[in-house]
C-alpha atoms as a PDB file:
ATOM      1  CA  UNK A   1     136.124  99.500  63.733  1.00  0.00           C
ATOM      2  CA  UNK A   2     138.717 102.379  65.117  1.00  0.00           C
ATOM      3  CA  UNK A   3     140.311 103.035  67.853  1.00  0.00           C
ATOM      4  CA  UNK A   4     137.622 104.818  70.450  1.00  0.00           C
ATOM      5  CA  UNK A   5     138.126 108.742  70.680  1.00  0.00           C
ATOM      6  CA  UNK A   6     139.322 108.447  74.500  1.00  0.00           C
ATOM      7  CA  UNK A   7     142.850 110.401  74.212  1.00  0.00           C
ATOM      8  CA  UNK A   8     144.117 112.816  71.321  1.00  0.00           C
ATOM      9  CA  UNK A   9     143.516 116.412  71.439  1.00  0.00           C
ATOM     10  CA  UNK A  10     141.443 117.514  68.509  1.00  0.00           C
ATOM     11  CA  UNK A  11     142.159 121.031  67.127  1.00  0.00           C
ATOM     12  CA  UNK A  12     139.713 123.615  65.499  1.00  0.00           C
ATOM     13  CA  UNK A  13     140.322 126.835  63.786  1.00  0.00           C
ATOM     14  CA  UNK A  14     137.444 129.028  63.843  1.00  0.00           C
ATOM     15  CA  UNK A  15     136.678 130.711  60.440  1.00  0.00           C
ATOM     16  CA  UNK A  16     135.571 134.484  61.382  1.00  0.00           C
ATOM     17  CA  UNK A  17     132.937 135.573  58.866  1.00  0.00           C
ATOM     18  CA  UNK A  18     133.542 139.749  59.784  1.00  0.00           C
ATOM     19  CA  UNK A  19     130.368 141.514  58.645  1.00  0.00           C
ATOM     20  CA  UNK A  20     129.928 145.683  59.961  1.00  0.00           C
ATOM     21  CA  UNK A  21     127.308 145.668  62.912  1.00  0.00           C
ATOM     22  CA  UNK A  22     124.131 147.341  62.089  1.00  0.00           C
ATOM     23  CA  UNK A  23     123.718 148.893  65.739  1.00  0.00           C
ATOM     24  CA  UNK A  24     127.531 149.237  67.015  1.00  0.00           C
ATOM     25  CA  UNK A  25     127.925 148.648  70.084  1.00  0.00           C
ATOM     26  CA  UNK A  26     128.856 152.203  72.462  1.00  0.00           C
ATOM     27  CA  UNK A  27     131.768 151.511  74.436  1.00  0.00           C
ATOM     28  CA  UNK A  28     135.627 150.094  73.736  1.00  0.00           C
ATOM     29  CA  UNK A  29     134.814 146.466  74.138  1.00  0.00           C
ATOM     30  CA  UNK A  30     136.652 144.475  71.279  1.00  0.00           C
ATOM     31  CA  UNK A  31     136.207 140.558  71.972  1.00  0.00           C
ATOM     32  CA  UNK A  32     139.771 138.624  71.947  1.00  0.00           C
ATOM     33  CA  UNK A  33     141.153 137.048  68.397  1.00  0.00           C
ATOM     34  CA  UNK A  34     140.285 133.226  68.272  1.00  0.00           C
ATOM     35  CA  UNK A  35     143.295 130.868  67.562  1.00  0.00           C
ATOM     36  CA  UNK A  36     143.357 127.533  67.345  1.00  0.00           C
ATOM     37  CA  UNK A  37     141.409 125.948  69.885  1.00  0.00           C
ATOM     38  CA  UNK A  38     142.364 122.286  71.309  1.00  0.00           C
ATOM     39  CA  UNK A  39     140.021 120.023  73.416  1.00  0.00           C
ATOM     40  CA  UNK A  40     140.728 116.345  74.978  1.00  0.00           C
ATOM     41  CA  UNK A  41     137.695 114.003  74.444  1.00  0.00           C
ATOM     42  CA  UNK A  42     136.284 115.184  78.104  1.00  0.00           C
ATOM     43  CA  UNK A  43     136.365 118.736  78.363  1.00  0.00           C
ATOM     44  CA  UNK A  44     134.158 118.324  74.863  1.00  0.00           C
ATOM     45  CA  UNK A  45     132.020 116.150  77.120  1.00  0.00           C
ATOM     46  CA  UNK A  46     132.107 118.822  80.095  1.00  0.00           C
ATOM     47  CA  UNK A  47     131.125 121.882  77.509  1.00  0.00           C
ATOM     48  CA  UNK A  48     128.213 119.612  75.848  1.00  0.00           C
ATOM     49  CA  UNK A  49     126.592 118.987  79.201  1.00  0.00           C
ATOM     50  CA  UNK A  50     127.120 122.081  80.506  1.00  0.00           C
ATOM     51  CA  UNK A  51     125.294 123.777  76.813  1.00  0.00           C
ATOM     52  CA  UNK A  52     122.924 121.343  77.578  1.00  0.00           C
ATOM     53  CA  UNK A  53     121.536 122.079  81.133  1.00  0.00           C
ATOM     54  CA  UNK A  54     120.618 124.987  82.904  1.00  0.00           C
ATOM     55  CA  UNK A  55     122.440 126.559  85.943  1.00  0.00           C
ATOM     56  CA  UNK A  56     120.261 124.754  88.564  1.00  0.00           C
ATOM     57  CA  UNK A  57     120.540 121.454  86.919  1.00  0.00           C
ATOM     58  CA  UNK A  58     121.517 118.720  89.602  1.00  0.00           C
ATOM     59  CA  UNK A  59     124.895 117.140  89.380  1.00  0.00           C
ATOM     60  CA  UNK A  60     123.531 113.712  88.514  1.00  0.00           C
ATOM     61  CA  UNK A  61     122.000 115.210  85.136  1.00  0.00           C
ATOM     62  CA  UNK A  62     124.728 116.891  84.351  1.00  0.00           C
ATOM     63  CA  UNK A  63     126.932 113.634  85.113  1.00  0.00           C
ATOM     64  CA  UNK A  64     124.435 111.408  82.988  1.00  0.00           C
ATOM     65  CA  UNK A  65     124.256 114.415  80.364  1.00  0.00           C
ATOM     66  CA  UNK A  66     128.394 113.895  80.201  1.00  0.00           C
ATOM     67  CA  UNK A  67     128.130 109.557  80.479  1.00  0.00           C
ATOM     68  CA  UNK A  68     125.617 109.504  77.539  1.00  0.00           C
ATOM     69  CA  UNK A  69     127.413 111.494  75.235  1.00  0.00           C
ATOM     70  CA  UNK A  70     130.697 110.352  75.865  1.00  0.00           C
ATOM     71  CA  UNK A  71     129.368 106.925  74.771  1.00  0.00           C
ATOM     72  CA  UNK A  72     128.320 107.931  71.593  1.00  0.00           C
ATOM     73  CA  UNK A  73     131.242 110.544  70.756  1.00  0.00           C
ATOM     74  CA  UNK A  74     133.587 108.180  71.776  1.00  0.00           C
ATOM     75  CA  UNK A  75     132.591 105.579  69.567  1.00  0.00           C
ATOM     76  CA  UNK A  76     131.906 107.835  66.775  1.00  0.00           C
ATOM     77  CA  UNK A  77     134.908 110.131  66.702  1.00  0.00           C
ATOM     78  CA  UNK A  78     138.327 108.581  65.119  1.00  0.00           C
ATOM     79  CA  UNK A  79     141.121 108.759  67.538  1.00  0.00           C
ATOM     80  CA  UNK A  80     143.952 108.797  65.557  1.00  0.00           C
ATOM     81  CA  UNK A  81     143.513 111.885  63.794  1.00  0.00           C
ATOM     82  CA  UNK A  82     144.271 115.606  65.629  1.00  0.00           C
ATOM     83  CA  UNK A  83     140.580 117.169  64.150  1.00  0.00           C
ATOM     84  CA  UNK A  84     137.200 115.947  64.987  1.00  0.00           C
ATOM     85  CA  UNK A  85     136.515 113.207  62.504  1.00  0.00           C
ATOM     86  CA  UNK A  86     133.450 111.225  62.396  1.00  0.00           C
ATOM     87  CA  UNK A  87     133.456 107.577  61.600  1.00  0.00           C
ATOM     88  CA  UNK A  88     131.603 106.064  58.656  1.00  0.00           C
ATOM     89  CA  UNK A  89     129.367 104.702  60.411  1.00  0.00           C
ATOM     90  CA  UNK A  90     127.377 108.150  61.645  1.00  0.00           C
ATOM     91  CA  UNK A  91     125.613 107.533  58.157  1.00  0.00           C
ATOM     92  CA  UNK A  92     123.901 104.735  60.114  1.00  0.00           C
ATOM     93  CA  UNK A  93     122.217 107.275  62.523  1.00  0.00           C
ATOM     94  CA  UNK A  94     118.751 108.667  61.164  1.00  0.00           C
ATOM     95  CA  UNK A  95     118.651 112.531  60.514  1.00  0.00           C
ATOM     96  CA  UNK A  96     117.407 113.960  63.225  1.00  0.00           C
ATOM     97  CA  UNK A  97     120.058 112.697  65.183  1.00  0.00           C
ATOM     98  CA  UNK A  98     122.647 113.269  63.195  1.00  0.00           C
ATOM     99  CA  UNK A  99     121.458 116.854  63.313  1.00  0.00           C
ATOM    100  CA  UNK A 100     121.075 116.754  66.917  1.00  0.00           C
ATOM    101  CA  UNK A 101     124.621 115.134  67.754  1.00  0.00           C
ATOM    102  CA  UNK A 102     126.069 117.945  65.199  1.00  0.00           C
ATOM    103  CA  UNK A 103     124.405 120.349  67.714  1.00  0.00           C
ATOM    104  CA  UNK A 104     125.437 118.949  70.271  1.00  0.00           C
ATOM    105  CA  UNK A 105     129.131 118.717  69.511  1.00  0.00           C
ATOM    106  CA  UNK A 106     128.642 122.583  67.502  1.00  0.00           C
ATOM    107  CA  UNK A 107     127.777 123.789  71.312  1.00  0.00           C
ATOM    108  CA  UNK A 108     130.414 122.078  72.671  1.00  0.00           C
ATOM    109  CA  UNK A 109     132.905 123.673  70.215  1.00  0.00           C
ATOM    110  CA  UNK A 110     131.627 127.124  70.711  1.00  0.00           C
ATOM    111  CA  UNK A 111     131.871 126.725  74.716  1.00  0.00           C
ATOM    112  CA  UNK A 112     135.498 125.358  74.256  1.00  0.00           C
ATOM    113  CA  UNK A 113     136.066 128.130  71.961  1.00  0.00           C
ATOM    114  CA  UNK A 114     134.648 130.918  74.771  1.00  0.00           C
ATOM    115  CA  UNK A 115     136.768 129.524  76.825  1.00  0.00           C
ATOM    116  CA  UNK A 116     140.143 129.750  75.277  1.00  0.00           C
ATOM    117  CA  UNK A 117     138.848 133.361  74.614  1.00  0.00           C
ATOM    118  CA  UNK A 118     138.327 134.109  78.318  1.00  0.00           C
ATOM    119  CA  UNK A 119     134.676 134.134  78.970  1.00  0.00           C
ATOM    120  CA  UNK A 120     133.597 133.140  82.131  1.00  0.00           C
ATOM    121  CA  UNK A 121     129.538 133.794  82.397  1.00  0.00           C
ATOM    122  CA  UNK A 122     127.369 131.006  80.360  1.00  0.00           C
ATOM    123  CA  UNK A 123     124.030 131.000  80.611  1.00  0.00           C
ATOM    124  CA  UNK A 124     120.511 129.793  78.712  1.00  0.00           C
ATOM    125  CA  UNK A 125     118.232 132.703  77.464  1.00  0.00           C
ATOM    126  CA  UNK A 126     115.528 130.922  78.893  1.00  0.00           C
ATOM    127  CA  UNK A 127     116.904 131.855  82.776  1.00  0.00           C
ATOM    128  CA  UNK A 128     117.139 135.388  81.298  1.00  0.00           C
ATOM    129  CA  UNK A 129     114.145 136.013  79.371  1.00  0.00           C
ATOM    130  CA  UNK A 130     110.249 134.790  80.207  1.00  0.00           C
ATOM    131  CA  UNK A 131     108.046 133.703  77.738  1.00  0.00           C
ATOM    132  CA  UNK A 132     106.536 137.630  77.287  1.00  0.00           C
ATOM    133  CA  UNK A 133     110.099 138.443  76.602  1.00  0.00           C
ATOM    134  CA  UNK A 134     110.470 140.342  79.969  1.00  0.00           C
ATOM    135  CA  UNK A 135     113.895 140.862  81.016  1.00  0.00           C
ATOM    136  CA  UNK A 136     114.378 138.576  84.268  1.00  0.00           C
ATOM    137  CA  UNK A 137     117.811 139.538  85.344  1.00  0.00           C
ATOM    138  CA  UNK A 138     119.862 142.291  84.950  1.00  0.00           C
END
């Protein structure tokens, strides 16, 4: 057994896959150029909950959203190394929630990645967008 994942910074560097926009979009908006992007075990935890709420979400779910991740990232993530590296022993999860974790953390990323970009406005489509697909807020 390792070391839990409870202090190094693990670094990412986002792969851009360019491909030519069908529908440009009008304006002069260009988003910022991703570097490497570095997260301590709980701003990963912070992102994850916060990818996996919505806005009106109580504190206590978002604090037990944060506590029951951290238990399982923690003990799954090495320590010792500066990327996110999984243990051996994530084989030992069934697929479904290996897929799910691998979500999880994948949303986390992406919000960490945001981030360091500058964004500032997260949201879930489903606060934008009702089941008819009407627009709900502008």
């Amino acid at each position: 057994m390792s070391i839990p994942w409870t202090i190094t910074a693990k670094d990412l560097a986002p792969v851009v896959h360019y491909e030519h926009p069908t529908n440009p979009p009008n304006g002069t908006f260009s988003p910022p150029g991703t570097g490497t992007v570095s997260f301590g075990p709980v701003d990963l935890f912070k992102s994850i909950a916060r990818c996996a709420a919505t806005s009106r979400a109580t504190p206590s779910l978002v604090a037990a959203l944060v506590a029951s991740n951290r238990a399982l990232i923690e003990f799954l993530v090495e320590d010792t190394t500066s990327t996110v590296a999984f243990l051996d022993e994530i084989t030992d999860l069934v697929g479904a929630e290996r897929t799910a974790l691998s979500g999880r953390v994948g949303a986390g990323g992406t919000d960490q990645t945001m981030e360091m970009m500058g964004y500032i406005w997260r949201d879930v489509a489903e606060e934008l967008i009702d089941s008819m697909g009407n627009k709900l807020a502008a």
